[in-house]
PDB file of N, CA and C in Angstrom:
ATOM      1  N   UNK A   1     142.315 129.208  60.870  1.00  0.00           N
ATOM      2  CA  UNK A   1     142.832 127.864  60.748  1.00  0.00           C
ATOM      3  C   UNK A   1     142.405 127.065  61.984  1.00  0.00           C
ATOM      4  N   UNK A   2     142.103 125.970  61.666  1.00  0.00           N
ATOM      5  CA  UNK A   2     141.861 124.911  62.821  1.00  0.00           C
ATOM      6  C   UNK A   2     142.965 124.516  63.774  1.00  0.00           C
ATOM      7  N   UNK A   3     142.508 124.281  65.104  1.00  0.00           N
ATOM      8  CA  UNK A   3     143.059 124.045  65.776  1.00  0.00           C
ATOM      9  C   UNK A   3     143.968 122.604  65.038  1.00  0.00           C
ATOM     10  N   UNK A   4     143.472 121.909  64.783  1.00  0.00           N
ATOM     11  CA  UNK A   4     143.876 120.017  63.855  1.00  0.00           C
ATOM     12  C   UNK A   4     144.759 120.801  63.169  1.00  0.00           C
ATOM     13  N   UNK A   5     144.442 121.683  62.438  1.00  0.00           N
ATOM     14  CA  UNK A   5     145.091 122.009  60.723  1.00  0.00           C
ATOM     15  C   UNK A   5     146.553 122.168  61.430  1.00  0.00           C
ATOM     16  N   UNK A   6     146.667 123.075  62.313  1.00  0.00           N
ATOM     17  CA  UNK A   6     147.585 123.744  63.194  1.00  0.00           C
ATOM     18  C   UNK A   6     148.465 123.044  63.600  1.00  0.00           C
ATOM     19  N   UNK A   7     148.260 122.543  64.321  1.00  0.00           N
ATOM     20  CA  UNK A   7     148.862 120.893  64.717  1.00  0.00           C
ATOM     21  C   UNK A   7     149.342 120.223  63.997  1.00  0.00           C
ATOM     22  N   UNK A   8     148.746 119.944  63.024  1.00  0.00           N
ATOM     23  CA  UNK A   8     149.632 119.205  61.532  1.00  0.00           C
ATOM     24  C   UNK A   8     150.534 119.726  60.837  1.00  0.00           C
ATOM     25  N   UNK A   9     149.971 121.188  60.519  1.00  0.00           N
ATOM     26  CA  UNK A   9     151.294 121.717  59.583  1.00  0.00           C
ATOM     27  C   UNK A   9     152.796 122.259  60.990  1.00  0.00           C
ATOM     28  N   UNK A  10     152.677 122.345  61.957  1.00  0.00           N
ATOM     29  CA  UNK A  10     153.667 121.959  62.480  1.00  0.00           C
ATOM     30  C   UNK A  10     154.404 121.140  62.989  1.00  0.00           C
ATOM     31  N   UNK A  11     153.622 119.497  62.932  1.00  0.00           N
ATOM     32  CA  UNK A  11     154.435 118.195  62.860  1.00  0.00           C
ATOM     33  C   UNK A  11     155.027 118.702  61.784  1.00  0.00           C
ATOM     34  N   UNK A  12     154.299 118.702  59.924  1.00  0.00           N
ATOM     35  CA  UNK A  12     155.131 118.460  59.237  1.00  0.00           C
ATOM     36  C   UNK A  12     156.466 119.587  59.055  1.00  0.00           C
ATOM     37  N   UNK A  13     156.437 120.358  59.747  1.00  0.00           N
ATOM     38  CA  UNK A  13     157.423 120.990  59.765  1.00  0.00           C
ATOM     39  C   UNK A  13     158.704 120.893  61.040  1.00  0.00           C
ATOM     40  N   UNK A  14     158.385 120.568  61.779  1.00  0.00           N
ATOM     41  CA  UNK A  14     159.188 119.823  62.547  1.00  0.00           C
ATOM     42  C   UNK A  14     159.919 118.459  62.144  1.00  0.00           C
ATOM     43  N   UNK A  15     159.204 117.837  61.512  1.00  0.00           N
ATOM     44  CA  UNK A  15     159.716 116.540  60.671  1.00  0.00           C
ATOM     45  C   UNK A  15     160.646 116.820  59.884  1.00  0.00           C
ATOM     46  N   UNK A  16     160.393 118.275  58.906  1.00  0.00           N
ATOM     47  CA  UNK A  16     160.943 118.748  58.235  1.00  0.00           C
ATOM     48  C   UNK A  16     160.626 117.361  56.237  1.00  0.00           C
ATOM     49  N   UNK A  17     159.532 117.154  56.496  1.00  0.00           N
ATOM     50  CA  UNK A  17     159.025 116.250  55.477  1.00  0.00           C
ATOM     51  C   UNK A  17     158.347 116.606  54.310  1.00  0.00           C
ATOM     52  N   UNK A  18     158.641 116.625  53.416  1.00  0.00           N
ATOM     53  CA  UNK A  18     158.161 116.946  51.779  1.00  0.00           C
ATOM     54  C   UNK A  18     157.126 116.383  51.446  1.00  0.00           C
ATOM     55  N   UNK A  19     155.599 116.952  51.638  1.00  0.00           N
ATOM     56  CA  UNK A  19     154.518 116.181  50.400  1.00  0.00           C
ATOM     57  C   UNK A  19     154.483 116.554  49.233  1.00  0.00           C
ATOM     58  N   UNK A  20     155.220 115.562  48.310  1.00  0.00           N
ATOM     59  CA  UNK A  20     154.903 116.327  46.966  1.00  0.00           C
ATOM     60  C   UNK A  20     153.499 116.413  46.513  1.00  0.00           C
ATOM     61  N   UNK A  21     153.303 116.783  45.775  1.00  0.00           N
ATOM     62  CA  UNK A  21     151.945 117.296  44.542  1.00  0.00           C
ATOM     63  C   UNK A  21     151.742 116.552  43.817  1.00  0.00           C
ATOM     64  N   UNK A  22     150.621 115.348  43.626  1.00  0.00           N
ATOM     65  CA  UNK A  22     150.450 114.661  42.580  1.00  0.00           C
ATOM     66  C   UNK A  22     148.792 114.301  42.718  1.00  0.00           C
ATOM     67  N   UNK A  23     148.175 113.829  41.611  1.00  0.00           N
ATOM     68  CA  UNK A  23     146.915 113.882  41.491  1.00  0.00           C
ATOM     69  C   UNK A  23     146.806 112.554  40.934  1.00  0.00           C
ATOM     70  N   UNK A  24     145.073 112.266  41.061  1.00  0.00           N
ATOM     71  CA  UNK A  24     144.856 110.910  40.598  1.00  0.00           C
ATOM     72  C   UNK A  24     145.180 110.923  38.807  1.00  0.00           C
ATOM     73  N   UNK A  25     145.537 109.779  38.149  1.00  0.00           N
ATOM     74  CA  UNK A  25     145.999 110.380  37.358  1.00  0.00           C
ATOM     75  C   UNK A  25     147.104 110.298  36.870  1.00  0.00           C
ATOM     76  N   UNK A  26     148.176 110.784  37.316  1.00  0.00           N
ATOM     77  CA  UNK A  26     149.548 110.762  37.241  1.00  0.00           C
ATOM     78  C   UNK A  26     150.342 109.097  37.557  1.00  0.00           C
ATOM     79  N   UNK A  27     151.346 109.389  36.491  1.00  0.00           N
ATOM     80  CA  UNK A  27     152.561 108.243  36.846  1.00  0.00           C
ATOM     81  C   UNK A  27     153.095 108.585  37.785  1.00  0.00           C
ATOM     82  N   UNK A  28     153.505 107.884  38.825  1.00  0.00           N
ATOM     83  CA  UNK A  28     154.749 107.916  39.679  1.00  0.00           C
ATOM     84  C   UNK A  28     155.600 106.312  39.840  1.00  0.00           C
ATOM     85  N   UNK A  29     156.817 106.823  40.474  1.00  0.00           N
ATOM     86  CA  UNK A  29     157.187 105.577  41.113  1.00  0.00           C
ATOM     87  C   UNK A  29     157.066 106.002  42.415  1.00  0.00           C
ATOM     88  N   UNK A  30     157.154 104.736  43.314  1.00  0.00           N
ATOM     89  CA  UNK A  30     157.248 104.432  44.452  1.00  0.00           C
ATOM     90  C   UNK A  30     158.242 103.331  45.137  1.00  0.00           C
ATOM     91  N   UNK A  31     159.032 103.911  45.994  1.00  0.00           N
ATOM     92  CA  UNK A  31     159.942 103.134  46.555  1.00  0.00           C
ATOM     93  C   UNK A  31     159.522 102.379  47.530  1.00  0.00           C
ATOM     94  N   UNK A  32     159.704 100.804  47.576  1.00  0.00           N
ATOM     95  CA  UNK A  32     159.417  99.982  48.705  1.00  0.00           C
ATOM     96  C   UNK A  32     160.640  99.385  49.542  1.00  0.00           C
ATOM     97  N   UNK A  33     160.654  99.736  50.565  1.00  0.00           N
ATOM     98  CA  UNK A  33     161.638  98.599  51.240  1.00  0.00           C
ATOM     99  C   UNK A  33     160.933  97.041  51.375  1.00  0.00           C
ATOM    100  N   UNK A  34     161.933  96.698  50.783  1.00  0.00           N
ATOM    101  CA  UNK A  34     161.395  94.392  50.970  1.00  0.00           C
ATOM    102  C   UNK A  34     162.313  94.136  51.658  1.00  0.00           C
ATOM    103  N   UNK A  35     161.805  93.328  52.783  1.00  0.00           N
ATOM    104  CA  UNK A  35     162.547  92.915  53.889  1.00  0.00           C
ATOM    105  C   UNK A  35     162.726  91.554  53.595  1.00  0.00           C
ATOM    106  N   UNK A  36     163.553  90.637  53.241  1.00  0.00           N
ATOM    107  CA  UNK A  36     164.035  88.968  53.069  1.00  0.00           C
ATOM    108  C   UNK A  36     164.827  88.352  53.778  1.00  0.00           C
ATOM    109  N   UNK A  37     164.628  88.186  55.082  1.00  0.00           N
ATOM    110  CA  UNK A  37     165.343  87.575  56.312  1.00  0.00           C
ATOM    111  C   UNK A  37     165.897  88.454  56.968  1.00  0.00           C
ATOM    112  N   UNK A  38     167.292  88.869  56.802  1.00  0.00           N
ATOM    113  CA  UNK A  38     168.361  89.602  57.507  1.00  0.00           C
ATOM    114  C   UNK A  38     168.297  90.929  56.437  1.00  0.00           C
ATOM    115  N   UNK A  39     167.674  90.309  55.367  1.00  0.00           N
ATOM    116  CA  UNK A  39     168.213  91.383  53.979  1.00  0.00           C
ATOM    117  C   UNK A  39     167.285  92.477  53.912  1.00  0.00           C
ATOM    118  N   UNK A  40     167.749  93.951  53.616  1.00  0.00           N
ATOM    119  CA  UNK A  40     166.920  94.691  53.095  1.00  0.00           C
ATOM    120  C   UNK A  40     166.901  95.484  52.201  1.00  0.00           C
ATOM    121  N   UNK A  41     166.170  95.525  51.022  1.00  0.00           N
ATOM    122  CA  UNK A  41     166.466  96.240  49.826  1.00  0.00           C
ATOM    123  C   UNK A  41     165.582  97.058  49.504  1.00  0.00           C
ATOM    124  N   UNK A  42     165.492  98.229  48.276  1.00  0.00           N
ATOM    125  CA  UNK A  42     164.432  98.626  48.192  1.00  0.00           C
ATOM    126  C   UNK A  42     164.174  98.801  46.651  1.00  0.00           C
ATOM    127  N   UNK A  43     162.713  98.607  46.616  1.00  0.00           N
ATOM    128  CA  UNK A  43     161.942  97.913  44.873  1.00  0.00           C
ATOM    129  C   UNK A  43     161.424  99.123  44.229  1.00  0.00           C
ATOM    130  N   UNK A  44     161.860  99.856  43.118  1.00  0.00           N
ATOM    131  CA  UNK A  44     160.955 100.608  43.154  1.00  0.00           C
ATOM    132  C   UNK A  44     159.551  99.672  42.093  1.00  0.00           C
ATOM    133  N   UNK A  45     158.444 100.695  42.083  1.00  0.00           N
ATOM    134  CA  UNK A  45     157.111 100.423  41.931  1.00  0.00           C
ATOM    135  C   UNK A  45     156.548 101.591  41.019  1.00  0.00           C
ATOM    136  N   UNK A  46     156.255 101.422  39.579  1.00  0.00           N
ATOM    137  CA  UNK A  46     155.375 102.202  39.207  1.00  0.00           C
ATOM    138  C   UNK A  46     154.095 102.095  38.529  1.00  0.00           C
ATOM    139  N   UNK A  47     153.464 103.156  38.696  1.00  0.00           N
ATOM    140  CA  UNK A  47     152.115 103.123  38.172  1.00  0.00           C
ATOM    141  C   UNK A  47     151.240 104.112  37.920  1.00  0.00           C
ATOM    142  N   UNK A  48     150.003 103.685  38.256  1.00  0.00           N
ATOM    143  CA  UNK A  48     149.366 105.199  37.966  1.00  0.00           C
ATOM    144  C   UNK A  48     148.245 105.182  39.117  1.00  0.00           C
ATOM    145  N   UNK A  49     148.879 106.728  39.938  1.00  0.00           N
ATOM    146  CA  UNK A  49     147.471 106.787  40.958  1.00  0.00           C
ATOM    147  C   UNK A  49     146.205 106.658  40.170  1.00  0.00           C
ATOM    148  N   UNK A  50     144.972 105.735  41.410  1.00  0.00           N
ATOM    149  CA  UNK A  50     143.660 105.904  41.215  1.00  0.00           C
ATOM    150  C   UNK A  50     142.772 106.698  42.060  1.00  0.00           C
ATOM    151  N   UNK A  51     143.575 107.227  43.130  1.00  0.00           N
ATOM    152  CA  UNK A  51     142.951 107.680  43.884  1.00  0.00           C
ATOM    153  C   UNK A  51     144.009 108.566  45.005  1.00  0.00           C
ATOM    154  N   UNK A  52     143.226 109.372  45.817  1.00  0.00           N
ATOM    155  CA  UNK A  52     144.376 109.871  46.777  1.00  0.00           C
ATOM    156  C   UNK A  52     143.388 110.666  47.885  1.00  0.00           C
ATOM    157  N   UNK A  53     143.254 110.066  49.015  1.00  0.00           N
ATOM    158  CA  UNK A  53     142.365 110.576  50.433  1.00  0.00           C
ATOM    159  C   UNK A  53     143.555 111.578  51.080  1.00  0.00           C
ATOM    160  N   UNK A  54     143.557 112.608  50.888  1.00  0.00           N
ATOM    161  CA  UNK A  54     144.211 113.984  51.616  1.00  0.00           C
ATOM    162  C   UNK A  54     143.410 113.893  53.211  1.00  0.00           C
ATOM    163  N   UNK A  55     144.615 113.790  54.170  1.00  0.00           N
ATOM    164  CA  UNK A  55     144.644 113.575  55.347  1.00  0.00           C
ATOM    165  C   UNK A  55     145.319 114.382  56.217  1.00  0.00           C
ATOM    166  N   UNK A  56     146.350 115.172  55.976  1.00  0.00           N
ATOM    167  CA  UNK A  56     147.522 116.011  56.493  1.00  0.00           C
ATOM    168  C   UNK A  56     149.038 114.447  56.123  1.00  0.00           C
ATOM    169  N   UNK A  57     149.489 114.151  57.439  1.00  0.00           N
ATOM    170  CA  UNK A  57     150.331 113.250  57.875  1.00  0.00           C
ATOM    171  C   UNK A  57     149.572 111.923  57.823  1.00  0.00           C
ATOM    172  N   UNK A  58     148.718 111.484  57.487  1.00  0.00           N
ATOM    173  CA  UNK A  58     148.169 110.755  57.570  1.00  0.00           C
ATOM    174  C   UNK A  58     147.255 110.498  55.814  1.00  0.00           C
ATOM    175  N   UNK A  59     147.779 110.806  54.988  1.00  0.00           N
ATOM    176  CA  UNK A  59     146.921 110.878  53.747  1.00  0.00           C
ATOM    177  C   UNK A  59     147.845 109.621  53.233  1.00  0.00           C
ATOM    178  N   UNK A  60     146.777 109.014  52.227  1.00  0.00           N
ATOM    179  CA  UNK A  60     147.177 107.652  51.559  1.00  0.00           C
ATOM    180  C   UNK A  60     146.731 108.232  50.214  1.00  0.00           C
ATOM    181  N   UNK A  61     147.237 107.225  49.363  1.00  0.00           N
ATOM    182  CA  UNK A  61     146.740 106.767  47.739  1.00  0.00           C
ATOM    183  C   UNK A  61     147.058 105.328  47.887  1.00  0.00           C
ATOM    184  N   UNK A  62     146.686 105.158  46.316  1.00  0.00           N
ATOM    185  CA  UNK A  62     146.498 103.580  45.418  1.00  0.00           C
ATOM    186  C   UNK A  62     146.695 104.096  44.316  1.00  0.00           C
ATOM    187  N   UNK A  63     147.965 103.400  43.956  1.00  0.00           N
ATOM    188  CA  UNK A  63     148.751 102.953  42.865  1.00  0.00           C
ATOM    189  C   UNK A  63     148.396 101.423  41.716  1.00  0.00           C
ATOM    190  N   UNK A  64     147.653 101.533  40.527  1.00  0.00           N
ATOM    191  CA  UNK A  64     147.832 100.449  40.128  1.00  0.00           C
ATOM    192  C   UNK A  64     149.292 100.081  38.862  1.00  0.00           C
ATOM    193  N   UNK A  65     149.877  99.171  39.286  1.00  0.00           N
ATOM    194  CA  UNK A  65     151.104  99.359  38.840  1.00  0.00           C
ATOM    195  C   UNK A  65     150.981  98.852  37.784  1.00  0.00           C
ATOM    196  N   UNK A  66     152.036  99.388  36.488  1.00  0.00           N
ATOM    197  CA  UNK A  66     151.910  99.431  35.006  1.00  0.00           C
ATOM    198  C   UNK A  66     152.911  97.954  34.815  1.00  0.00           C
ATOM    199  N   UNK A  67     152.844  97.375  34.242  1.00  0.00           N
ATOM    200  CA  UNK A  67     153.762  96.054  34.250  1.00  0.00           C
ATOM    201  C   UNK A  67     154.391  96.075  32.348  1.00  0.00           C
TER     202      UNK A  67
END
């Protein structure tokens, strides 16, 4: 294992943080916090991944959302 790899999987375990499993492909929702002055709520968002760059702690996707 890499020294990087190493390093990462024990942030995320120190964080104690869940990546779930999902592929391009799949429905999900996604929760947003919207911030409106003083106010803060949160939206959820669904759609369907188009994509997903695996990063460790640092990995993103794109969601295009189903309306």
């Amino acid at each position: 294992m890499d020294l990087i790899q190493q390093l990462e999987q024990e942030e995320i375990a120190r964080l104690g943080k869940k990546i779930p499993e999902f592929a391009p492909g799949d429905t999900v929702v996604v929760n947003v916090n919207v911030v409106e002055g003083n106010r803060k709520r949160v939206q959820a968002y669904e759609g369907v991944v188009i994509s997903r760059r695996n990063r460790g702690l640092n990995s993103n996707f794109i969601v295009r959302k189903i309306s």
